[in-house]
C-alpha atoms as a PDB file:
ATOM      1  CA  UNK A   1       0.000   0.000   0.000  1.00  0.00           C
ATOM      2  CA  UNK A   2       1.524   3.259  -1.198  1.00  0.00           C
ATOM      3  CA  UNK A   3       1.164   5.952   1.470  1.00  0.00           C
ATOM      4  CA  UNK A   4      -2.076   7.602   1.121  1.00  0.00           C
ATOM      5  CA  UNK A   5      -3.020  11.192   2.260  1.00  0.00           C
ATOM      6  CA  UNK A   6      -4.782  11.253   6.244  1.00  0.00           C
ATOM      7  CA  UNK A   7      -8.098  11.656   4.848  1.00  0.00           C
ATOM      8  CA  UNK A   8      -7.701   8.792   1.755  1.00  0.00           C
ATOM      9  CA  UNK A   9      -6.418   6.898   4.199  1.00  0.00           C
ATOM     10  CA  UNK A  10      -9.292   7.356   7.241  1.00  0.00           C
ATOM     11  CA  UNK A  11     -11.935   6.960   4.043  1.00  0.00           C
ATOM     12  CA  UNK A  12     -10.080   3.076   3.147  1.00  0.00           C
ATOM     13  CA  UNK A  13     -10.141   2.438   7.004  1.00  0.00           C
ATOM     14  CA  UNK A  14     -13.647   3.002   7.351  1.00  0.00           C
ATOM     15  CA  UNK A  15     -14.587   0.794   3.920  1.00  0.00           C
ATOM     16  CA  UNK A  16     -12.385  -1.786   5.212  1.00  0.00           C
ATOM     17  CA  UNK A  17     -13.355  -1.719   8.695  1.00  0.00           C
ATOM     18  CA  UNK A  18     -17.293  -1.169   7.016  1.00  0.00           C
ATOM     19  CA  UNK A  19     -16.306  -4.980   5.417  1.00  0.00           C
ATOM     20  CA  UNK A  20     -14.551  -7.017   8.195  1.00  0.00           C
ATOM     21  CA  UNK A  21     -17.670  -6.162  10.485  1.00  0.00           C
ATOM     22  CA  UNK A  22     -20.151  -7.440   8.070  1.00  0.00           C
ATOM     23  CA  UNK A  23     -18.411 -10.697   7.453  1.00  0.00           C
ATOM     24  CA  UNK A  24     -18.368 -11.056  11.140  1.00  0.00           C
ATOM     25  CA  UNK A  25     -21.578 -11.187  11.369  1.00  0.00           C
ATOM     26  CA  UNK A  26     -22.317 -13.094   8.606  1.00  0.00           C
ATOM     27  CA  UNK A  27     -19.629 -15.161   9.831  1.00  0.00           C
ATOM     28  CA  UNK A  28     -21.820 -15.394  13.322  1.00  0.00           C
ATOM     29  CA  UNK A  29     -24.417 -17.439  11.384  1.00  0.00           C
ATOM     30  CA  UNK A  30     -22.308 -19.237   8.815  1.00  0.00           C
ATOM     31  CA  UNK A  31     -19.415 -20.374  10.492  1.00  0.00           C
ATOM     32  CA  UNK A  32     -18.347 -23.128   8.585  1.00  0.00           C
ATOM     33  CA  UNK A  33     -18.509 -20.680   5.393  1.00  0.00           C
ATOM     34  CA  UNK A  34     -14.752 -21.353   4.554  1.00  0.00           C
ATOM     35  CA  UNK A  35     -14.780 -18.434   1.766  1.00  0.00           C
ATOM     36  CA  UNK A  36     -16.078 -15.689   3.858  1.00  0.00           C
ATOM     37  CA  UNK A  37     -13.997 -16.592   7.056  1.00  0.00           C
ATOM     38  CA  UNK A  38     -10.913 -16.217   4.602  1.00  0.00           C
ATOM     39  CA  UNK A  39     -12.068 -13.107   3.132  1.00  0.00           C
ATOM     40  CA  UNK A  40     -12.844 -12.109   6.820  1.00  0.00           C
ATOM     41  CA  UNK A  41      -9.017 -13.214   7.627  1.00  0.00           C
ATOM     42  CA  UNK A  42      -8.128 -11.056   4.056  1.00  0.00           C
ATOM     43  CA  UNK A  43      -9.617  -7.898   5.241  1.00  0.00           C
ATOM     44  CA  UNK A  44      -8.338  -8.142   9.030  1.00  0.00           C
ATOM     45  CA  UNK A  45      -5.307  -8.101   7.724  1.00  0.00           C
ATOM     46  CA  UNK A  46      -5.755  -4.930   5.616  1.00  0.00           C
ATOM     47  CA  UNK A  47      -7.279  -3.270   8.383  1.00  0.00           C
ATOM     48  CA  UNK A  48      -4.129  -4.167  10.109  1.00  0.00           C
ATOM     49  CA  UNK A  49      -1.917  -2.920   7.709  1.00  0.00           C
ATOM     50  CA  UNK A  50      -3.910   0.397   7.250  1.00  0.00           C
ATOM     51  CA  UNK A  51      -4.006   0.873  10.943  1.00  0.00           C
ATOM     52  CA  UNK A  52      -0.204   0.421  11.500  1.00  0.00           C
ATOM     53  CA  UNK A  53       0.434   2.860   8.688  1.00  0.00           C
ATOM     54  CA  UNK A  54      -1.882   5.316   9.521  1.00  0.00           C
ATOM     55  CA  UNK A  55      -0.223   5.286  13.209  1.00  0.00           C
ATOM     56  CA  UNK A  56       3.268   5.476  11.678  1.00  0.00           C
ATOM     57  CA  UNK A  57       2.433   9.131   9.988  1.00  0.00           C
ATOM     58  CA  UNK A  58      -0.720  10.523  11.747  1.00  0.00           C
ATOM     59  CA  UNK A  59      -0.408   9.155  14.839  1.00  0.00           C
ATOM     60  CA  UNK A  60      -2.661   6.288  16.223  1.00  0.00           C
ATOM     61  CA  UNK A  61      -6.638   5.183  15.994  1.00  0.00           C
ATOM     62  CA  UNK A  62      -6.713   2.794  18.553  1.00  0.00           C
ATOM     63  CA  UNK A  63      -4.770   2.089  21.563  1.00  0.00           C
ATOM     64  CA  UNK A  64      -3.093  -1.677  20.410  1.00  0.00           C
ATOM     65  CA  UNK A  65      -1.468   0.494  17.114  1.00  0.00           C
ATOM     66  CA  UNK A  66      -0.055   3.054  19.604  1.00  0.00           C
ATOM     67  CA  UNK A  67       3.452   1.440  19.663  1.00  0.00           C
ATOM     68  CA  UNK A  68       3.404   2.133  15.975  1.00  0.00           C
ATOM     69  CA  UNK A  69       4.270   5.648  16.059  1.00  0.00           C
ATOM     70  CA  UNK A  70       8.169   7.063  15.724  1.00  0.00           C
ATOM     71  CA  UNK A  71       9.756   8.354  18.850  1.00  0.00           C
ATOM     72  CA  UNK A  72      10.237   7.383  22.690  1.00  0.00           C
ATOM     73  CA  UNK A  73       7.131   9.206  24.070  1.00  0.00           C
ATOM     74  CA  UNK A  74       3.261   8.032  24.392  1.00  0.00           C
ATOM     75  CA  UNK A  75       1.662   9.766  21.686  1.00  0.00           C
ATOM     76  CA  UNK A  76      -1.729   8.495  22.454  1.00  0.00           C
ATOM     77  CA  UNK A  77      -3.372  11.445  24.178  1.00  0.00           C
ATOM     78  CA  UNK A  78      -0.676  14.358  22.123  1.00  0.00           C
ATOM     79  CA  UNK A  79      -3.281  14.394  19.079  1.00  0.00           C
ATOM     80  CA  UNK A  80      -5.776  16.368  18.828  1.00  0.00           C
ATOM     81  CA  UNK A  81      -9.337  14.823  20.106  1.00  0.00           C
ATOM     82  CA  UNK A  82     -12.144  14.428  17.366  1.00  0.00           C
ATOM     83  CA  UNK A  83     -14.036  17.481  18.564  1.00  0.00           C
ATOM     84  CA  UNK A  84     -10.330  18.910  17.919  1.00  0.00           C
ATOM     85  CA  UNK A  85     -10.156  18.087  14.634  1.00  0.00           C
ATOM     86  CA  UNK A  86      -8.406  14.854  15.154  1.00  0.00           C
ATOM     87  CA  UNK A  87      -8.804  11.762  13.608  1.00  0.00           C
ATOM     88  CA  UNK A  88     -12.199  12.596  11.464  1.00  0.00           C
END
């Protein structure tokens, strides 16, 4: 994934994240569905991805990418809030 600009990038976490919670439940009453539990694996992995790099250069979305950003200091609560302006 080439590095996107903050708000391209929010937009393809949203879709993505839009996705992986649809298969899950769709996965919740087809479990044995082998197709959509590896598309569900397929897009948790993208959302992954997305999240980690979206940490790296904005600073992070949720708390388990917060070790993804540059630098020796917790950068968790140093963005600005959503009512800020922040992540949205």
């Amino acid at each position: 994934m080439s590095q996107m600009c903050k708000e391209d990038l929010l937009n393809y976490i949203d879709e993505i994240s839009f996705t992986l919670y649809d298969l899950l439940l769709y996965l919740d009453t087809h479990p044995e569905d082998i197709e959509a539990l590896n598309c569900f694996r397929e897009y948790s992995q993208k959302r992954n991805q997305a999240l980690k790099e979206y940490a790296r250069f904005y600073g992070p979305l949720t708390a388990d990418t917060a070790e993804d950003t540059p630098g020796n200091t917790w950068k968790w609560s140093q963005q600005p809030w959503p009512w800020e302006g922040g992540a949205c």
